[in-house]
Protein backbone atom coordinates (compact mmCIF):
# COMPACT_ATOMS: atom_id res chain seq x y z
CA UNK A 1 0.00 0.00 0.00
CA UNK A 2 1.29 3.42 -1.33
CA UNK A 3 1.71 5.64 1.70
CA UNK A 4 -0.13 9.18 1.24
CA UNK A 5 2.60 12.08 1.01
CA UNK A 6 2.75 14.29 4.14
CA UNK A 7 1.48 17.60 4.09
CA UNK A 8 3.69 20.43 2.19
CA UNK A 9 4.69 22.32 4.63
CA UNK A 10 7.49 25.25 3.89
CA UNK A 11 10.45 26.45 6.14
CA UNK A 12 8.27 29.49 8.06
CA UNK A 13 5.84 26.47 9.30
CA UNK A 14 8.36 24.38 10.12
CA UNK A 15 9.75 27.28 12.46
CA UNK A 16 6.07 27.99 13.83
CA UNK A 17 6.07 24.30 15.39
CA UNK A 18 9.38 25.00 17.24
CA UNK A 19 9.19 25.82 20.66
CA UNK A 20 11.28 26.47 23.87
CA UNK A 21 10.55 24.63 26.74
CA UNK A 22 13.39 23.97 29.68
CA UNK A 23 15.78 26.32 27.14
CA UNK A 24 16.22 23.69 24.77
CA UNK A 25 14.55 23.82 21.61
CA UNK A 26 12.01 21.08 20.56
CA UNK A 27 9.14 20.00 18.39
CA UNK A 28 5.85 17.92 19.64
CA UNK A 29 5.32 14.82 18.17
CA UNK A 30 1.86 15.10 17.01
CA UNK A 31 3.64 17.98 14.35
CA UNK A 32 6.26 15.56 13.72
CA UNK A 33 3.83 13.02 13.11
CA UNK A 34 1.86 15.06 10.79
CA UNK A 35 4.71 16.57 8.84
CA UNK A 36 6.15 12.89 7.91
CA UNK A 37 2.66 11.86 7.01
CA UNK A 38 1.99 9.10 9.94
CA UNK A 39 0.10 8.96 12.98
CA UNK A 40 1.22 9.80 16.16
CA UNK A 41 0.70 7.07 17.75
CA UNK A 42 2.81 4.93 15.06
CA UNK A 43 5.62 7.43 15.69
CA UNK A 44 5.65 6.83 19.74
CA UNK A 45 5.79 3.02 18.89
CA UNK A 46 8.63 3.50 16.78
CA UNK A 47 10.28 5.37 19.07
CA UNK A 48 9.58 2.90 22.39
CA UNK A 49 11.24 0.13 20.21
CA UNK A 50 14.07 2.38 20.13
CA UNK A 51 14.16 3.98 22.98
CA UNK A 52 17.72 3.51 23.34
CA UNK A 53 18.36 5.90 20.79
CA UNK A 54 16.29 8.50 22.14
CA UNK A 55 18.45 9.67 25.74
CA UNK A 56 17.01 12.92 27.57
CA UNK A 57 18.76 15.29 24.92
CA UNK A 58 16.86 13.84 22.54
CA UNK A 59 13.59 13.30 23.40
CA UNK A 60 11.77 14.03 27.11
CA UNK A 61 8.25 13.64 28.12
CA UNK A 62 6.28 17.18 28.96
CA UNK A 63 5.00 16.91 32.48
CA UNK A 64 1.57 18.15 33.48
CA UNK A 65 2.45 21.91 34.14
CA UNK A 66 4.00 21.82 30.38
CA UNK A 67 1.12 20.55 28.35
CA UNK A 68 -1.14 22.52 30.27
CA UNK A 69 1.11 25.33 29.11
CA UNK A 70 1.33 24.01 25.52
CA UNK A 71 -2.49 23.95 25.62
CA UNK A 72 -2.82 27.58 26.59
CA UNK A 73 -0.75 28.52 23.98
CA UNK A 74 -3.04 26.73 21.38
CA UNK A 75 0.22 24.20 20.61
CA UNK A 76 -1.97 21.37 21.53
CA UNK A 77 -5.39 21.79 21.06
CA UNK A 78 -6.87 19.78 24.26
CA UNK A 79 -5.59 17.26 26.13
CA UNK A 80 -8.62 15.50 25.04
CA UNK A 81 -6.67 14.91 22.21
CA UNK A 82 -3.86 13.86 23.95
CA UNK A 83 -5.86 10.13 24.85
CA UNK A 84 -4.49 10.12 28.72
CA UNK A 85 -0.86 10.18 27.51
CA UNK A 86 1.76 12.89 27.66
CA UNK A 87 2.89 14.22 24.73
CA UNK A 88 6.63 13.56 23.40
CA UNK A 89 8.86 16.30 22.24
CA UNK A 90 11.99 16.21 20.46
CA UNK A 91 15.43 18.15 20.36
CA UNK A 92 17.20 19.08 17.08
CA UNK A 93 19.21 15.45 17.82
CA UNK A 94 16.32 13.89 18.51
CA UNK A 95 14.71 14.76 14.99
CA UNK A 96 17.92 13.48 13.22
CA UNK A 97 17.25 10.40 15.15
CA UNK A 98 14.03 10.36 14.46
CA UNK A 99 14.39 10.20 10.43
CA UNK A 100 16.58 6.67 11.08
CA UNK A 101 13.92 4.99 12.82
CA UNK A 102 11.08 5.62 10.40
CA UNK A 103 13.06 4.70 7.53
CA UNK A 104 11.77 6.35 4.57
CA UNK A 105 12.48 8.67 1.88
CA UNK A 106 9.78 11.07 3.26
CA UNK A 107 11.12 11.22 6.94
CA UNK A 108 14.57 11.71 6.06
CA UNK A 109 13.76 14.48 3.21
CA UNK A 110 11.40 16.14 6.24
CA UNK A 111 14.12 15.78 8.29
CA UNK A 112 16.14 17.77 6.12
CA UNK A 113 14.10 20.58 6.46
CA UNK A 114 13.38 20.30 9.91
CA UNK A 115 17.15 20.51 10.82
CA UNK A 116 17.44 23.77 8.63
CA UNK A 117 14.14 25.21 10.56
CA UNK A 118 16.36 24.46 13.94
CA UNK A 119 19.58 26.17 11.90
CA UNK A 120 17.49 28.97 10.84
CA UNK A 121 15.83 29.43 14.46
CA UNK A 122 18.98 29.21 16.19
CA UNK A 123 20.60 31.79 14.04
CA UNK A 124 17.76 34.62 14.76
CA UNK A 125 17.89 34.02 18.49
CA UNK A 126 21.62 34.66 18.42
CA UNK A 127 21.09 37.66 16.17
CA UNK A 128 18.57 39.12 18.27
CA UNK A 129 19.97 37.85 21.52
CA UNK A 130 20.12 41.85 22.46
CA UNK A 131 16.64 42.76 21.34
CA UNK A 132 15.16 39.90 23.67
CA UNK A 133 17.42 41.12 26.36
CA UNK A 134 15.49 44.36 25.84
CA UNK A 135 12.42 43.03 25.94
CA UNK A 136 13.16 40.93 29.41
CA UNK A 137 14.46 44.15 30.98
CA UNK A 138 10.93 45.60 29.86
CA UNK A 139 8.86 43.21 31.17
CA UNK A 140 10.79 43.39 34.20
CA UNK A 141 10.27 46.98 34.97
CA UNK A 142 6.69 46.86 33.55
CA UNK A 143 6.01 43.81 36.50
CA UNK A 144 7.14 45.94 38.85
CA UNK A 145 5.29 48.77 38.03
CA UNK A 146 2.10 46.65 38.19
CA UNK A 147 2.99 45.51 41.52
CA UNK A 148 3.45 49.08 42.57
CA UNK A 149 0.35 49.83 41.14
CA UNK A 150 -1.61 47.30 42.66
CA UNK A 151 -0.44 47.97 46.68
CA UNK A 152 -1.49 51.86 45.39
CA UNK A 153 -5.07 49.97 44.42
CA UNK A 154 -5.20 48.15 47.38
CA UNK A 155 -4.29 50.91 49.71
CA UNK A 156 -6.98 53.14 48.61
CA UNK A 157 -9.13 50.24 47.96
CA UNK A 158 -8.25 49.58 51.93
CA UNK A 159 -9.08 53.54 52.88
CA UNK A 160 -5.63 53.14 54.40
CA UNK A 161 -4.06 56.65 52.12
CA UNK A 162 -5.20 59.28 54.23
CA UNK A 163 -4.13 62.92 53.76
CA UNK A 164 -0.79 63.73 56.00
CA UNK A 165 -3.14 66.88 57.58
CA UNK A 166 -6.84 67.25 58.10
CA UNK A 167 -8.67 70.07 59.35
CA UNK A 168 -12.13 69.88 61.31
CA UNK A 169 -14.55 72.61 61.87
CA UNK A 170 -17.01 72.88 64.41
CA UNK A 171 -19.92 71.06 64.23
CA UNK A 172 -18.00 68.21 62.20
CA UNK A 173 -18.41 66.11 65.11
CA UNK A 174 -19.23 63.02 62.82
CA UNK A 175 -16.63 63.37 59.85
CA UNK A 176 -14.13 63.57 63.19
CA UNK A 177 -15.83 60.46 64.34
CA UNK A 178 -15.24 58.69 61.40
CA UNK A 179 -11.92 59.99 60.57
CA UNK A 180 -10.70 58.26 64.17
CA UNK A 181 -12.75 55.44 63.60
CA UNK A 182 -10.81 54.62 60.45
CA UNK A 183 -7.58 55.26 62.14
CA UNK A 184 -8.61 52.78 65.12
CA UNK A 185 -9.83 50.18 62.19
CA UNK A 186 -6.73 50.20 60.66
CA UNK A 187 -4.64 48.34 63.56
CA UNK A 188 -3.04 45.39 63.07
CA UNK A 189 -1.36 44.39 65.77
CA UNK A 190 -1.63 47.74 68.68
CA UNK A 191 -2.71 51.22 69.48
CA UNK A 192 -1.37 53.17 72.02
CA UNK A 193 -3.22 56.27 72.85
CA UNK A 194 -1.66 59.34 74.88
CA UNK A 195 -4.41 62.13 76.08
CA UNK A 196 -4.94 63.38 78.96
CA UNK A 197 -8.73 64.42 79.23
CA UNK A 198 -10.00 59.94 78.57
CA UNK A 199 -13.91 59.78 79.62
CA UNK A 200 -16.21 57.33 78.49
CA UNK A 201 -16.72 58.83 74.64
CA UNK A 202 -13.13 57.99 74.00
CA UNK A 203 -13.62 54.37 75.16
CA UNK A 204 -16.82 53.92 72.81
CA UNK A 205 -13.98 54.84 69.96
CA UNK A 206 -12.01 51.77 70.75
CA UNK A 207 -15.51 49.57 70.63
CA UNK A 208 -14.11 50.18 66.95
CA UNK A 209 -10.75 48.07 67.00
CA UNK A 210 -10.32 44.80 66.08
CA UNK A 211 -10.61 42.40 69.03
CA UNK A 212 -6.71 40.78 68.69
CA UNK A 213 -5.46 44.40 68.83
CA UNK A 214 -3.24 45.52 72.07
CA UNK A 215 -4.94 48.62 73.07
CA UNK A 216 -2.86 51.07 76.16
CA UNK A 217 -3.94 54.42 77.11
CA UNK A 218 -1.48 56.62 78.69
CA UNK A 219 -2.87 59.85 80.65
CA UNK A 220 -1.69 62.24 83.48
CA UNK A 221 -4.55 61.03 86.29
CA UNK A 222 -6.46 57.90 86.09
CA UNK A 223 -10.16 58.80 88.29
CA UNK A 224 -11.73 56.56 90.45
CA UNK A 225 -14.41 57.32 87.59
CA UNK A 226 -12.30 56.57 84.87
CA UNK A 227 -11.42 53.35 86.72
CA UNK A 228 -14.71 51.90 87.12
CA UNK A 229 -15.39 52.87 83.31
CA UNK A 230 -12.61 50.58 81.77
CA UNK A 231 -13.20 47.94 84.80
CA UNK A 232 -16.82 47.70 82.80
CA UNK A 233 -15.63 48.14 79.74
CA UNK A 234 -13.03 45.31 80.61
CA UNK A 235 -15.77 43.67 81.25
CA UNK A 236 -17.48 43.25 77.88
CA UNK A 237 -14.59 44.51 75.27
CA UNK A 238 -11.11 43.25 74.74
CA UNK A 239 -9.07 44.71 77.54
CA UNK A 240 -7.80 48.47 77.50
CA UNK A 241 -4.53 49.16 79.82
CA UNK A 242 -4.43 51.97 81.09
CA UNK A 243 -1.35 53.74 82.39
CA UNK A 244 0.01 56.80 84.24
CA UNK A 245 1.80 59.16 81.81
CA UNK A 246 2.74 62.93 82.51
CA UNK A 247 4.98 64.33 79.85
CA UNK A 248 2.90 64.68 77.05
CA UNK A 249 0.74 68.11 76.78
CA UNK A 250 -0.09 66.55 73.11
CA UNK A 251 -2.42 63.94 72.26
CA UNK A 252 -1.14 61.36 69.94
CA UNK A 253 -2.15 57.80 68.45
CA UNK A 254 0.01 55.51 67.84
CA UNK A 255 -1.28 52.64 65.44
CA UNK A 256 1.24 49.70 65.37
CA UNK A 257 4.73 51.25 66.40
CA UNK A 258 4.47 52.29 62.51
CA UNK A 259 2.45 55.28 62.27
CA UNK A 260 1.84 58.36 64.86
CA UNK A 261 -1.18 60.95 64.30
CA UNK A 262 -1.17 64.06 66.52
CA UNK A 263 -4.14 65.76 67.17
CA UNK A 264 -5.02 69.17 67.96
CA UNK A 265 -7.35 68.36 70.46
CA UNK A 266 -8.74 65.58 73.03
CA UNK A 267 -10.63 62.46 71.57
CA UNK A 268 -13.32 63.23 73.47
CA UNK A 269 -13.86 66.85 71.97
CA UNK A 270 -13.84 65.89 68.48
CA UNK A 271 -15.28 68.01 65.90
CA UNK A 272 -16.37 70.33 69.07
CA UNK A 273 -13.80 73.21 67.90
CA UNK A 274 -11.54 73.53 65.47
CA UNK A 275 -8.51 71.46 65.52
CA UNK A 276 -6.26 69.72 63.68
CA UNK A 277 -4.70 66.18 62.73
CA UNK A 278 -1.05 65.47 61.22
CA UNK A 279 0.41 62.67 60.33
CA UNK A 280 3.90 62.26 61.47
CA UNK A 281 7.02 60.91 60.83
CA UNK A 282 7.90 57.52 63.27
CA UNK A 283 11.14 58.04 62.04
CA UNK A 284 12.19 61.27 63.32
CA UNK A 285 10.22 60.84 66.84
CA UNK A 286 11.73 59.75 69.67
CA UNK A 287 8.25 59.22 71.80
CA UNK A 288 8.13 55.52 71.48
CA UNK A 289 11.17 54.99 73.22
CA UNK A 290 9.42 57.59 76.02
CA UNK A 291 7.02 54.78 76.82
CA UNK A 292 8.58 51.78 76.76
């Protein structure tokens, strides 16, 4: 029985079927297959009688991650088509090869051109070895652009980019409320709060924080008042500290050793008067080491 002749395919195609996987060169079998005019399946058995003549630099199997690769990039069309196997590839040695086990006039003149496709593809990667440097370098800084981008997203997306200074007027007793409230929310790990004038108001604030949170207030006199009100707040929320402190004629909070707000006026008074909130710099301020 004459053997059909494979498909005519010209030197461009060839190249198209190349690919680089594990920064070798290689071709799949099924397009091996198909450009000597067999099946597949034919060529694997060819090559499992030989295997001897196909070592790891001349043939490997793709593992999972590969083909599923292969398959995204529309070299394999499904791994339905695949039949529960995974597919061969081949190395420019391994195509030589190749061409003596089928034995014909077809796979060694297909061979031929193969080899010249793996010539020809060689040749432009080393002639454009620069340009693809280029392009790496690009993608590079492009990737980490995006990933700057996206903790920018995600911190405004998390409310956490707040202005360095805010101003409140009197009578913005609730835009103060919710500007601390936000503050309070943001704790990972600790606040530490140093005012002087603490009632019951400021305690409702901290109703706010997140219940793994280390919470410490630091103020000049601590009431018999103000001691029954975090005994019953103890009592219900996660425990507030609170602690003797007589150096500071500021208020500040301190929101996980990392960032320090000061504030114009007491907690308690917000949005009352005017006053003012800055954000300061944790690295310049000595006042953690004040309270440790």
């Amino acid at each position: 029985m004459i053997q059909k002749p494979p498909i005519t395919t010209g030197k461009q195609n060839i190249q198209d079927k190349i690919y680089t996987l594990r920064d070798v060169q290689v071709m799949l079998d099924r397009d091996l297959a198909e450009l000597y005019g067999t099946k597949s399946t034919r060529l694997r058995e060819q090559v499992k009688r030989n295997i001897k003549k196909f070592p790891q630099d001349f043939m490997f199997e793709l593992t999972e991650p590969e083909t599923n690769l292969m398959v995204s990039q529309n070299a394999i069309p499904s791994k339905q088509h695949l039949g529960g196997s995974l597919p061969l590839v081949f190395t420019e040695q391994g195509v030589s090869m190749l061409a003596t086990v089928l034995k014909s006039d077809i796979a060694t003149q297909i061979s031929i051109k193969i080899m010249r496709a793996f010539v020809n593809m060689r040749k432009f990667i080393l002639s454009n070895a620069d340009m693809f440097m280029r392009f790496e370098r690009i993608e590079h800084r492009i990737s980490l652009h995006d990933e700057k981008f996206n903790k920018l997203f995600q911190a405004i997306e998390n409310k956490e980019t707040k202005p360095k200074q805010h101003i409140f007027y009197d009578g913005q007793i609730f835009d103060a409320y919710l500007y601390v409230r936000d503050i309070i929310k943001s704790a990972k790990k600790s606040i530490k709060l140093i005012d002087n004038y603490i009632d019951e108001s400021i305690l409702v604030l901290f109703t706010k924080r997140n219940a793994d949170v280390d919470m410490k207030i630091y103020t000049k006199t601590i009431s018999k008042q103000l001691e029954l009100d975090i005994k019953k707040y103890n009592a219900q929320y996660p425990k507030i500290e609170v602690k003797k402190f007589a150096l500071s004629h500021d208020r500040f909070l301190i929101i996980d050793e990392k960032k320090i707000y000061h504030f114009g006026a007491s907690l308690k008074d917000l949005g009352k008067k005017w006053f003012a909130v800055s954000k300061m710099d944790i690295n310049s301020f000595e006042l953690l080491e004040k309270l440790k």
